[in-house]
Protein backbone atom coordinates (compact mmCIF):
# COMPACT_ATOMS: atom_id res chain seq x y z
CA UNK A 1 -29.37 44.18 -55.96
CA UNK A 2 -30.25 47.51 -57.50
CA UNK A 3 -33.63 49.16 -57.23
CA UNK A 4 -35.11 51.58 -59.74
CA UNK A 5 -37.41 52.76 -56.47
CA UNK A 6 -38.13 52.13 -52.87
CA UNK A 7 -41.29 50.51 -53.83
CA UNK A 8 -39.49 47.56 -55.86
CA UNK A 9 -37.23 46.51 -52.99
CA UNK A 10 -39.96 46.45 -50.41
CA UNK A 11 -42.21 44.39 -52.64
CA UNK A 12 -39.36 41.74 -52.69
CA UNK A 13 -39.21 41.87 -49.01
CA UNK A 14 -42.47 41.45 -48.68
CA UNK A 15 -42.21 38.13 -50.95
CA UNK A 16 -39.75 37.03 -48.64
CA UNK A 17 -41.28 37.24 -46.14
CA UNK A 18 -44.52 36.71 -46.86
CA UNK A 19 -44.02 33.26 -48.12
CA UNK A 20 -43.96 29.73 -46.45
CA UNK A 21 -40.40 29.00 -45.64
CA UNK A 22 -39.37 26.39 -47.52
CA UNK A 23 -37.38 24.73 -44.37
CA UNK A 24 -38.30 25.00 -40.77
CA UNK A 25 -36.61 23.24 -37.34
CA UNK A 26 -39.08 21.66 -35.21
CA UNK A 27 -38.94 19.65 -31.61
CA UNK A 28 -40.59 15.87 -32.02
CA UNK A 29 -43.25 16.09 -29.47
CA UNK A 30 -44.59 12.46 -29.83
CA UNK A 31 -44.44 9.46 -31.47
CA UNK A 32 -47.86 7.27 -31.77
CA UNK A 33 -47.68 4.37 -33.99
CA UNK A 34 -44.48 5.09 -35.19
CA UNK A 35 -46.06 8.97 -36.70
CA UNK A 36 -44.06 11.88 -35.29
CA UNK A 37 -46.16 14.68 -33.86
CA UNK A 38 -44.04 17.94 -33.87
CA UNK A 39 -43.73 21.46 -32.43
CA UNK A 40 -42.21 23.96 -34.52
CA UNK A 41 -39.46 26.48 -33.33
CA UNK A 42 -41.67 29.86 -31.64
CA UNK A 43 -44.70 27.61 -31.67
CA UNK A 44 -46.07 26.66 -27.80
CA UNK A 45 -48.21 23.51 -28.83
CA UNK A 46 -47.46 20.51 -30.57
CA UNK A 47 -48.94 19.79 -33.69
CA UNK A 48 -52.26 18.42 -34.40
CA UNK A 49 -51.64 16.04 -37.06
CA UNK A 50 -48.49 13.57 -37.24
CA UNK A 51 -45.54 14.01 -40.04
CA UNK A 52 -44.14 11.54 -42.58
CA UNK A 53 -40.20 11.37 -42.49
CA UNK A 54 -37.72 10.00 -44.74
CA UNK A 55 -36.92 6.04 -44.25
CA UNK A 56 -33.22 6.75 -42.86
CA UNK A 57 -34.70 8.51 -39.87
CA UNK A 58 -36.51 6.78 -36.79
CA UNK A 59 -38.39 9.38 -34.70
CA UNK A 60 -37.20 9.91 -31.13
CA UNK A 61 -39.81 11.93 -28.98
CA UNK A 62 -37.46 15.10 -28.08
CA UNK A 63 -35.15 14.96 -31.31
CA UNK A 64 -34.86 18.45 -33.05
CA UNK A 65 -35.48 17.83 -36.39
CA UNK A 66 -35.02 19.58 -40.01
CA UNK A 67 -38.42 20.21 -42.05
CA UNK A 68 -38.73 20.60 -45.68
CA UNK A 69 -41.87 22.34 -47.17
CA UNK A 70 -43.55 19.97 -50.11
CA UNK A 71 -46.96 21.09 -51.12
CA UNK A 72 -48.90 21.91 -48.20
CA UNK A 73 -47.22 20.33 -45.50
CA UNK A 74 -43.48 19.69 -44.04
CA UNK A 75 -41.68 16.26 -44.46
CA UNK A 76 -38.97 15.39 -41.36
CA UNK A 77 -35.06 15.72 -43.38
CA UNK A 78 -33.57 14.12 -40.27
CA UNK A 79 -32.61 14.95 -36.83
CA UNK A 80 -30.15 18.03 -36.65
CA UNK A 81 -27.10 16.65 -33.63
C-alpha cells in the first residue's frame, strides 16, 4: 500500500494491532459440566469463565483449539490436529 506520509501507515499499524484479534489458539484447560475452560496461547492461567463451542466439537481437557472473536467473547471453531 502507498502512503501519502509516515503518519498514515503507522496509524494503520496501530489499528492492527491495537484491535482484538478476530481468531486466537487456546489450550482446553478443563471441562466442568461439559463447559470448556481455556488458556490462551502467551497466557499462564486458565480462564475464569467457561466457553461455548460449536455442536461438532466435544471438549477434551488438553485439546488445542481454534477461537473465533463474536462480540465480546471467543467461541471454540474446533480442535486444531
Amino acid at each position: 500500500m502507498n502512503y501519502s506520509n509516515p503518519g498514515e501507515q503507522l496509524d494503520e499499524m496501530r489499528l492492527l494491532f491495537e484491535r482484538d484479534k478476530a481468531y486466537r489458539m487456546a489450550v482446553v484447560d478443563s471441562v466442568t459440566s461439559n463447559r470448556p475452560y481455556l488458556r490462551f496461547y502467551g497466557e499462564t492461567a486458565a480462564s475464569q469463565k467457561p466457553y461455548k463451542y460449536l455442536q461438532s466439537y466435544t471438549p477434551t481437557q488438553g485439546d488445542k483449539v481454534l477461537v473465533a472473536r463474536v462480540a465480546k467473547t471467543y467461541v471454540i471453531l474446533g480442535k486444531v490436529v
